[in-house]
N, C-alpha and C. Protein backbone atom coordinates (compact mmCIF):
# COMPACT_ATOMS: atom_id res chain seq x y z
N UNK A 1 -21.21 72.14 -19.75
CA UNK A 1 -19.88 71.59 -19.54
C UNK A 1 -19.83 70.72 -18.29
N UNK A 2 -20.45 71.35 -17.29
CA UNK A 2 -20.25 70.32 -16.12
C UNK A 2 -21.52 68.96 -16.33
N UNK A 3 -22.24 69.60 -17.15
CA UNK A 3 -23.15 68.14 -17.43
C UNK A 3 -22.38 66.96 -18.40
N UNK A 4 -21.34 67.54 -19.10
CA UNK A 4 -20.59 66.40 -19.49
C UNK A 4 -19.57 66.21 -18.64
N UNK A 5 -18.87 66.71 -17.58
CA UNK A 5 -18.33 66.60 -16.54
C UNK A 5 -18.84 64.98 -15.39
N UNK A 6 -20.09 65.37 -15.55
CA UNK A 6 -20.97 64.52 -14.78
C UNK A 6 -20.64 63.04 -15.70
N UNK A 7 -21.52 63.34 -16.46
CA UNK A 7 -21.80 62.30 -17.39
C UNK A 7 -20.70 61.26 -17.82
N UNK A 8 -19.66 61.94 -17.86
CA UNK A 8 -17.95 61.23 -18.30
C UNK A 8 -17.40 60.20 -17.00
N UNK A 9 -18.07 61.42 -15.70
CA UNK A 9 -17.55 60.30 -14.48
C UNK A 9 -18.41 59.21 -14.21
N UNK A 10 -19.40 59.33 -14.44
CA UNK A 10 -20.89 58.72 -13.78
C UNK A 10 -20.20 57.22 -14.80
N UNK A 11 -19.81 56.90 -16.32
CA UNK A 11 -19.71 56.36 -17.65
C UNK A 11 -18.55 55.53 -16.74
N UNK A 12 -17.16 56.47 -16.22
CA UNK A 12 -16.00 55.92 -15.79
C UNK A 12 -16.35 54.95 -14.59
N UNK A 13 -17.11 55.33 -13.69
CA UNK A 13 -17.60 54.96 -12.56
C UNK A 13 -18.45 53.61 -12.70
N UNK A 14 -19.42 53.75 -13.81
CA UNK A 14 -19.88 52.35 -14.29
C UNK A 14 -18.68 51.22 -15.11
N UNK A 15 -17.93 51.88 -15.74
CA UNK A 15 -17.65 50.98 -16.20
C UNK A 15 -16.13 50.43 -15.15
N UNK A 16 -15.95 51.08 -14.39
CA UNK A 16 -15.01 50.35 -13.71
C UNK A 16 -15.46 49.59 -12.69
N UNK A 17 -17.08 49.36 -12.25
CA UNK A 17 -17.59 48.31 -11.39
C UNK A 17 -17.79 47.27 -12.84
N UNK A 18 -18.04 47.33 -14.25
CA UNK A 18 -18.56 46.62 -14.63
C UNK A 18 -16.86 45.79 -14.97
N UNK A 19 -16.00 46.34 -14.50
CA UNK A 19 -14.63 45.40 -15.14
C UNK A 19 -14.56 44.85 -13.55
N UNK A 20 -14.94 45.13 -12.79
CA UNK A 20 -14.18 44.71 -11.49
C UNK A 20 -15.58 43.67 -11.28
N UNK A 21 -16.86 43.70 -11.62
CA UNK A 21 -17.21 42.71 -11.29
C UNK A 21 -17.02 41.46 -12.45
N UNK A 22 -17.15 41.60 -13.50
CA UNK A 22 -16.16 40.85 -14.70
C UNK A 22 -14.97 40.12 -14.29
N UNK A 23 -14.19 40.81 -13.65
CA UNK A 23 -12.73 40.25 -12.95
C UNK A 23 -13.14 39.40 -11.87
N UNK A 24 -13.61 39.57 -10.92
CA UNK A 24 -14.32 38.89 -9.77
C UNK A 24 -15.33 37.76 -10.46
N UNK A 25 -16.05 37.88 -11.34
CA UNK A 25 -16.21 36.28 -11.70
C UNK A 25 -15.13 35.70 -12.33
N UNK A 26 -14.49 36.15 -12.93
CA UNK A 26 -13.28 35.27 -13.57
C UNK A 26 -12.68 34.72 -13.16
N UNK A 27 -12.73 35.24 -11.75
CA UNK A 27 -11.15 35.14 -10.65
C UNK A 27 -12.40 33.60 -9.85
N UNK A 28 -13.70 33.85 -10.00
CA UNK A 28 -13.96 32.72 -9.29
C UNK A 28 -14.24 31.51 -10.65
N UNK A 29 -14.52 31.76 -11.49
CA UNK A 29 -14.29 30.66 -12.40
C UNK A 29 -13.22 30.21 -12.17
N UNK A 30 -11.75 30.62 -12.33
CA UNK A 30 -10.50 30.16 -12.06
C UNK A 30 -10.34 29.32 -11.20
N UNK A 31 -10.85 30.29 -10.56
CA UNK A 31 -10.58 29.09 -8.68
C UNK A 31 -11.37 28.16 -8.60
N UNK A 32 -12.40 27.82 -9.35
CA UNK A 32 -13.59 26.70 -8.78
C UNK A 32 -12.88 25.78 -10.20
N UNK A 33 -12.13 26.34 -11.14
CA UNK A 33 -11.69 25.32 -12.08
C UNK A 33 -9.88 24.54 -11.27
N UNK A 34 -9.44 25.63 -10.36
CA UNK A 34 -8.28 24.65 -10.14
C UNK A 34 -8.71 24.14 -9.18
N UNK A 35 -9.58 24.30 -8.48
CA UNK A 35 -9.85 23.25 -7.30
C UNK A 35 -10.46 21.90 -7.64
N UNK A 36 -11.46 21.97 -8.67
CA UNK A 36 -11.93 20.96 -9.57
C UNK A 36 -10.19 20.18 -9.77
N UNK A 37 -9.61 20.63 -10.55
CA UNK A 37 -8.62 20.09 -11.27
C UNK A 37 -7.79 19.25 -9.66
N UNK A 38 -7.37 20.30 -8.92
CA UNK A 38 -6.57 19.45 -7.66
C UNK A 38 -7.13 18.33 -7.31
N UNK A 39 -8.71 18.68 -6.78
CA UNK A 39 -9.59 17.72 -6.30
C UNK A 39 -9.57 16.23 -7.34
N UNK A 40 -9.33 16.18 -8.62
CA UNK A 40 -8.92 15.11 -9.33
C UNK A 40 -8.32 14.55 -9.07
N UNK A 41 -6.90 15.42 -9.48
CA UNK A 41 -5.63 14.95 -9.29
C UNK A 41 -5.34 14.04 -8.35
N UNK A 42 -5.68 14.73 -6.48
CA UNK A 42 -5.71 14.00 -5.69
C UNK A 42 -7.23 12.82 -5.16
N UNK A 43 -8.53 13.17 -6.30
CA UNK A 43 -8.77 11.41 -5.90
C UNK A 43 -8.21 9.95 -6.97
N UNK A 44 -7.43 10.84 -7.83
CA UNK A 44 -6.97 9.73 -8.83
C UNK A 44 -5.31 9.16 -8.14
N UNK A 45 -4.84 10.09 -7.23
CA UNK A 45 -3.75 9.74 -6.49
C UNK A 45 -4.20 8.89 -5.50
N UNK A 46 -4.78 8.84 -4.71
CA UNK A 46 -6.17 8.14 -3.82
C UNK A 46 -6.49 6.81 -4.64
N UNK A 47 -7.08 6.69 -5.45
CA UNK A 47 -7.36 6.04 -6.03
C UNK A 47 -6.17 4.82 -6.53
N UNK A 48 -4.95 5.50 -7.07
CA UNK A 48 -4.08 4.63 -7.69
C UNK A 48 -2.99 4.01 -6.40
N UNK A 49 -3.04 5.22 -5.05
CA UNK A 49 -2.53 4.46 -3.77
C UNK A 49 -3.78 3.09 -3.36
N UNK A 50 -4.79 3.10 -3.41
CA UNK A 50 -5.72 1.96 -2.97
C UNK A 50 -5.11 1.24 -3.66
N UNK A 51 -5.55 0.90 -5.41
CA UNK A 51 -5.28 0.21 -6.05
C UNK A 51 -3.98 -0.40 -5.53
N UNK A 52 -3.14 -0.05 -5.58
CA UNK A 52 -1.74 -0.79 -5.25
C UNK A 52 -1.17 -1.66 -3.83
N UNK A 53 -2.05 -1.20 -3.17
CA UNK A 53 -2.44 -1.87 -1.62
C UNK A 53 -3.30 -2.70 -1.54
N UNK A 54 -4.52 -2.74 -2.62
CA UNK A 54 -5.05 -4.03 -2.57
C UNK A 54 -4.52 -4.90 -3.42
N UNK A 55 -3.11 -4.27 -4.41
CA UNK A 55 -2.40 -5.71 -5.21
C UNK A 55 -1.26 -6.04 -4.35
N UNK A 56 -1.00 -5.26 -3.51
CA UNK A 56 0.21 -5.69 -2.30
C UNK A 56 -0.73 -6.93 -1.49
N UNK A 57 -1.59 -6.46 -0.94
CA UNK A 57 -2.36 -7.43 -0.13
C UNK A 57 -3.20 -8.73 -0.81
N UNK A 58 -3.28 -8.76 -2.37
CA UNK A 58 -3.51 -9.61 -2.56
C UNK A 58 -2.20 -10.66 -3.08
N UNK A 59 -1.21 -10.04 -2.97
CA UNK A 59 0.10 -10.81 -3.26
C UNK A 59 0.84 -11.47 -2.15
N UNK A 60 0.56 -10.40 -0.96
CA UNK A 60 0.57 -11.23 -0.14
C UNK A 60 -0.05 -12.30 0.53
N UNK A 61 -1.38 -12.50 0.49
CA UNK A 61 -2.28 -13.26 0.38
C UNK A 61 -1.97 -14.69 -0.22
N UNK A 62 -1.94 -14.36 -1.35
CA UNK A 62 -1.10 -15.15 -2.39
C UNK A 62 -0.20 -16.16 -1.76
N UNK A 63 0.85 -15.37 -1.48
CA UNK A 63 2.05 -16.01 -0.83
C UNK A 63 1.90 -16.56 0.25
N UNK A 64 1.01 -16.32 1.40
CA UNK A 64 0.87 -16.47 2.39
C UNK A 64 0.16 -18.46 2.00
N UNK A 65 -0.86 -18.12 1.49
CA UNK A 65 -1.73 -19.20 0.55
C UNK A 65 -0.81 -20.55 0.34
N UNK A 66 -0.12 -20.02 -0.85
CA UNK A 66 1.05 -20.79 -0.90
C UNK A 66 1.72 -21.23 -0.12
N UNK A 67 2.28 -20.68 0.70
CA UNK A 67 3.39 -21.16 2.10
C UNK A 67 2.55 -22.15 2.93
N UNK A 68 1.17 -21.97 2.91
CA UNK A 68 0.31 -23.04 3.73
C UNK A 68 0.45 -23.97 2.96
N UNK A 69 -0.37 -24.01 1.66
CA UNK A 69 -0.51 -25.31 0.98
C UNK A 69 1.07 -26.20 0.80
N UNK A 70 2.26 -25.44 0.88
CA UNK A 70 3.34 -26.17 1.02
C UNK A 70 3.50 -27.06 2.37
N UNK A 71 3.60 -26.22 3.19
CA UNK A 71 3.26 -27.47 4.69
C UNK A 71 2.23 -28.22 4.59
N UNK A 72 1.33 -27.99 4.46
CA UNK A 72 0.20 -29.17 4.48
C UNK A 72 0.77 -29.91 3.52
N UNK A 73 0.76 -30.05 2.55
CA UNK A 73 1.86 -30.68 1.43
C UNK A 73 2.73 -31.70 2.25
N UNK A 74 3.46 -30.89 3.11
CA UNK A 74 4.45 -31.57 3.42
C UNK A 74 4.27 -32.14 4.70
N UNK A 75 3.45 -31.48 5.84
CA UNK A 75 2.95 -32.33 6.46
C UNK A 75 2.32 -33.79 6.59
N UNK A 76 1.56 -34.00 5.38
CA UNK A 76 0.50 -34.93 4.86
C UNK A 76 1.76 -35.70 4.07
N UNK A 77 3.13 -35.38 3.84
CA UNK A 77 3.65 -36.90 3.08
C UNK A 77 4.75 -37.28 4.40
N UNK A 78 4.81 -36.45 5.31
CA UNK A 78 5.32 -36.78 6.55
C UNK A 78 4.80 -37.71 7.15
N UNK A 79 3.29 -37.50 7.82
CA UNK A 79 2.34 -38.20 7.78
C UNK A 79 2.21 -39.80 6.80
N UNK A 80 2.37 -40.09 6.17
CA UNK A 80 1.97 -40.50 5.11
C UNK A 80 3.48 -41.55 5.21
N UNK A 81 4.60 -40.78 5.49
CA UNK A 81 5.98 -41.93 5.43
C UNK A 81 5.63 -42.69 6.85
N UNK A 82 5.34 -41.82 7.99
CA UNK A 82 5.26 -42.17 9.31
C UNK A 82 4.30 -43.97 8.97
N UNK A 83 3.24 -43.69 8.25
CA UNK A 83 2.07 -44.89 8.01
C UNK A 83 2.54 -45.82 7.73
N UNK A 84 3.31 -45.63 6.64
CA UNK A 84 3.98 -46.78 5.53
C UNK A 84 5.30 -47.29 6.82
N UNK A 85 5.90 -46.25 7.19
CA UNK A 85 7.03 -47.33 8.36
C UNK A 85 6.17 -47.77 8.96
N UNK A 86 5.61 -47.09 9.68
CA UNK A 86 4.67 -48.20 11.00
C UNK A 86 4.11 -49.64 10.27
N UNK A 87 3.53 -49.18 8.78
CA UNK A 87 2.80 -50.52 8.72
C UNK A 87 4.11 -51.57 7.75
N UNK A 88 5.20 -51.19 7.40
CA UNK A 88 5.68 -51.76 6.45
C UNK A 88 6.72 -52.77 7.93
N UNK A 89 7.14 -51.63 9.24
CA UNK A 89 7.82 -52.55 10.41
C UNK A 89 6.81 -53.85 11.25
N UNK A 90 5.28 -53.16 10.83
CA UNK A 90 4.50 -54.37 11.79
C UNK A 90 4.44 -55.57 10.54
N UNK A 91 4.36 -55.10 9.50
CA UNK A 91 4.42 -56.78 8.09
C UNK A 91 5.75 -57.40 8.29
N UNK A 92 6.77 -56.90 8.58
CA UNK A 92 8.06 -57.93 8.93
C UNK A 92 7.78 -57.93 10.35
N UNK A 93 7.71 -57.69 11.58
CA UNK A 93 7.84 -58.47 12.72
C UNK A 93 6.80 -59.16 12.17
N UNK A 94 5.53 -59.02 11.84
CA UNK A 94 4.88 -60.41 11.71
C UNK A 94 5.29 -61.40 10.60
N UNK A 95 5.96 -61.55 9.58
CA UNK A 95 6.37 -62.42 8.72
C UNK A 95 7.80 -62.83 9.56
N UNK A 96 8.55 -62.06 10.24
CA UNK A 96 9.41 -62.58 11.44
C UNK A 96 9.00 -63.65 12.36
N UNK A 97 8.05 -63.29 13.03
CA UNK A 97 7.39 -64.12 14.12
C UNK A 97 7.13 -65.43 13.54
N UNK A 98 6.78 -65.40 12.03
CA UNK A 98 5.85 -66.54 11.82
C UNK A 98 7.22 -67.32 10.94
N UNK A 99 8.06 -66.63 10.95
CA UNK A 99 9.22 -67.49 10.36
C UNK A 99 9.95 -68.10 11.51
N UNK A 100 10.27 -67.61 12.26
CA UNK A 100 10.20 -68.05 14.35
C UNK A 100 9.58 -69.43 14.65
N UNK A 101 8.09 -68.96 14.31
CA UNK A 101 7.10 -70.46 14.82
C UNK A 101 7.63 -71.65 13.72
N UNK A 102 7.58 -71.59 12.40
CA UNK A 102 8.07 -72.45 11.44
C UNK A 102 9.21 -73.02 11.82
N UNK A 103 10.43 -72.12 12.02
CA UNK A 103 11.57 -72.98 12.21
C UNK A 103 11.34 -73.80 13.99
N UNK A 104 11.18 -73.12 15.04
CA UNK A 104 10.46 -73.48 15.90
C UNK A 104 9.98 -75.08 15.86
N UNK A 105 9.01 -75.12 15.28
CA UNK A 105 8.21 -75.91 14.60
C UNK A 105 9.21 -77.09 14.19
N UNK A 106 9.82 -76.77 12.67
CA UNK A 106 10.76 -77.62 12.36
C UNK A 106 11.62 -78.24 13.73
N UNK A 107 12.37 -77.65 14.32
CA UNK A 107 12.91 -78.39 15.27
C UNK A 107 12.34 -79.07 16.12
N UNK A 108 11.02 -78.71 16.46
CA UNK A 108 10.35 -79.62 17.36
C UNK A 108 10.04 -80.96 16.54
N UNK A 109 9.68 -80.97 15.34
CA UNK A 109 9.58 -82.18 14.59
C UNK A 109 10.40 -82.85 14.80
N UNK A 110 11.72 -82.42 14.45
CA UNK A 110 13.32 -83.65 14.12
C UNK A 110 13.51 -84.11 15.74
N UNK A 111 13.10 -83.36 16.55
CA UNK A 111 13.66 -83.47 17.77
C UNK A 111 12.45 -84.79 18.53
N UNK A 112 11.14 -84.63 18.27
CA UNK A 112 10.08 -85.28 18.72
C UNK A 112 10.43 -86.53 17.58
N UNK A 113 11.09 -86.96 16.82
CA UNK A 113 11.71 -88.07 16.08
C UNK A 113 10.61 -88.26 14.81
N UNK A 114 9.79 -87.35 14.31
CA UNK A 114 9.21 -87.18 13.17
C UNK A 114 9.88 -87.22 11.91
């Protein structure tokens, strides 16, 4: 009787290390599966914050891009009117001048009795 006494506890005794170490891997499968899972989560959050900072920065870029090529744009026809006055005021004083010497001219003829 006490040898099945023995035997019944010795049975209980095994099998309650064999559930508790059973439980204890489970419990670490679990945990090495939600940490896996977080660890995703947050490099795909990581991931989709980059992404959106390098389309911020390339939009701004963009814009920035643009806003130059508009001044230069507009610099260069600034430029460009400045040329055309300068050269369009020096073609009349000189077609001035030389309309000056002509009449000039003319009067000195009628006057010198030509």
């Amino acid at each position: 009787m006490v040898l099945v006494l023995v035997v019944l506890v010795v049975l209980v005794v095994v099998l309650l290390v064999v559930l508790v170490v059973v439980l204890l891997v489970v419990l670490v499968v679990v945990l090495v599966v939600v940490l896996v899972v977080v660890l995703v989560v947050v490099l795909v959050v990581v991931l989709v914050v980059v992404l959106v900072m390098l389309l911020v920065m390339l939009i701004v870029v963009l814009v920035v891009l643009i806003v130059v090529l508009i001044v230069l744009i507009v610099l260069i026809l600034v430029v460009l009117l400045i040329v055309v006055r300068h050269l369009a005021s020096f073609r009349w004083c000189s077609t001035q001048e030389t309309t000056n010497y002509q009449v000039n001219w003319r009067i000195s003829k009628k006057t010198n009795g030509s």
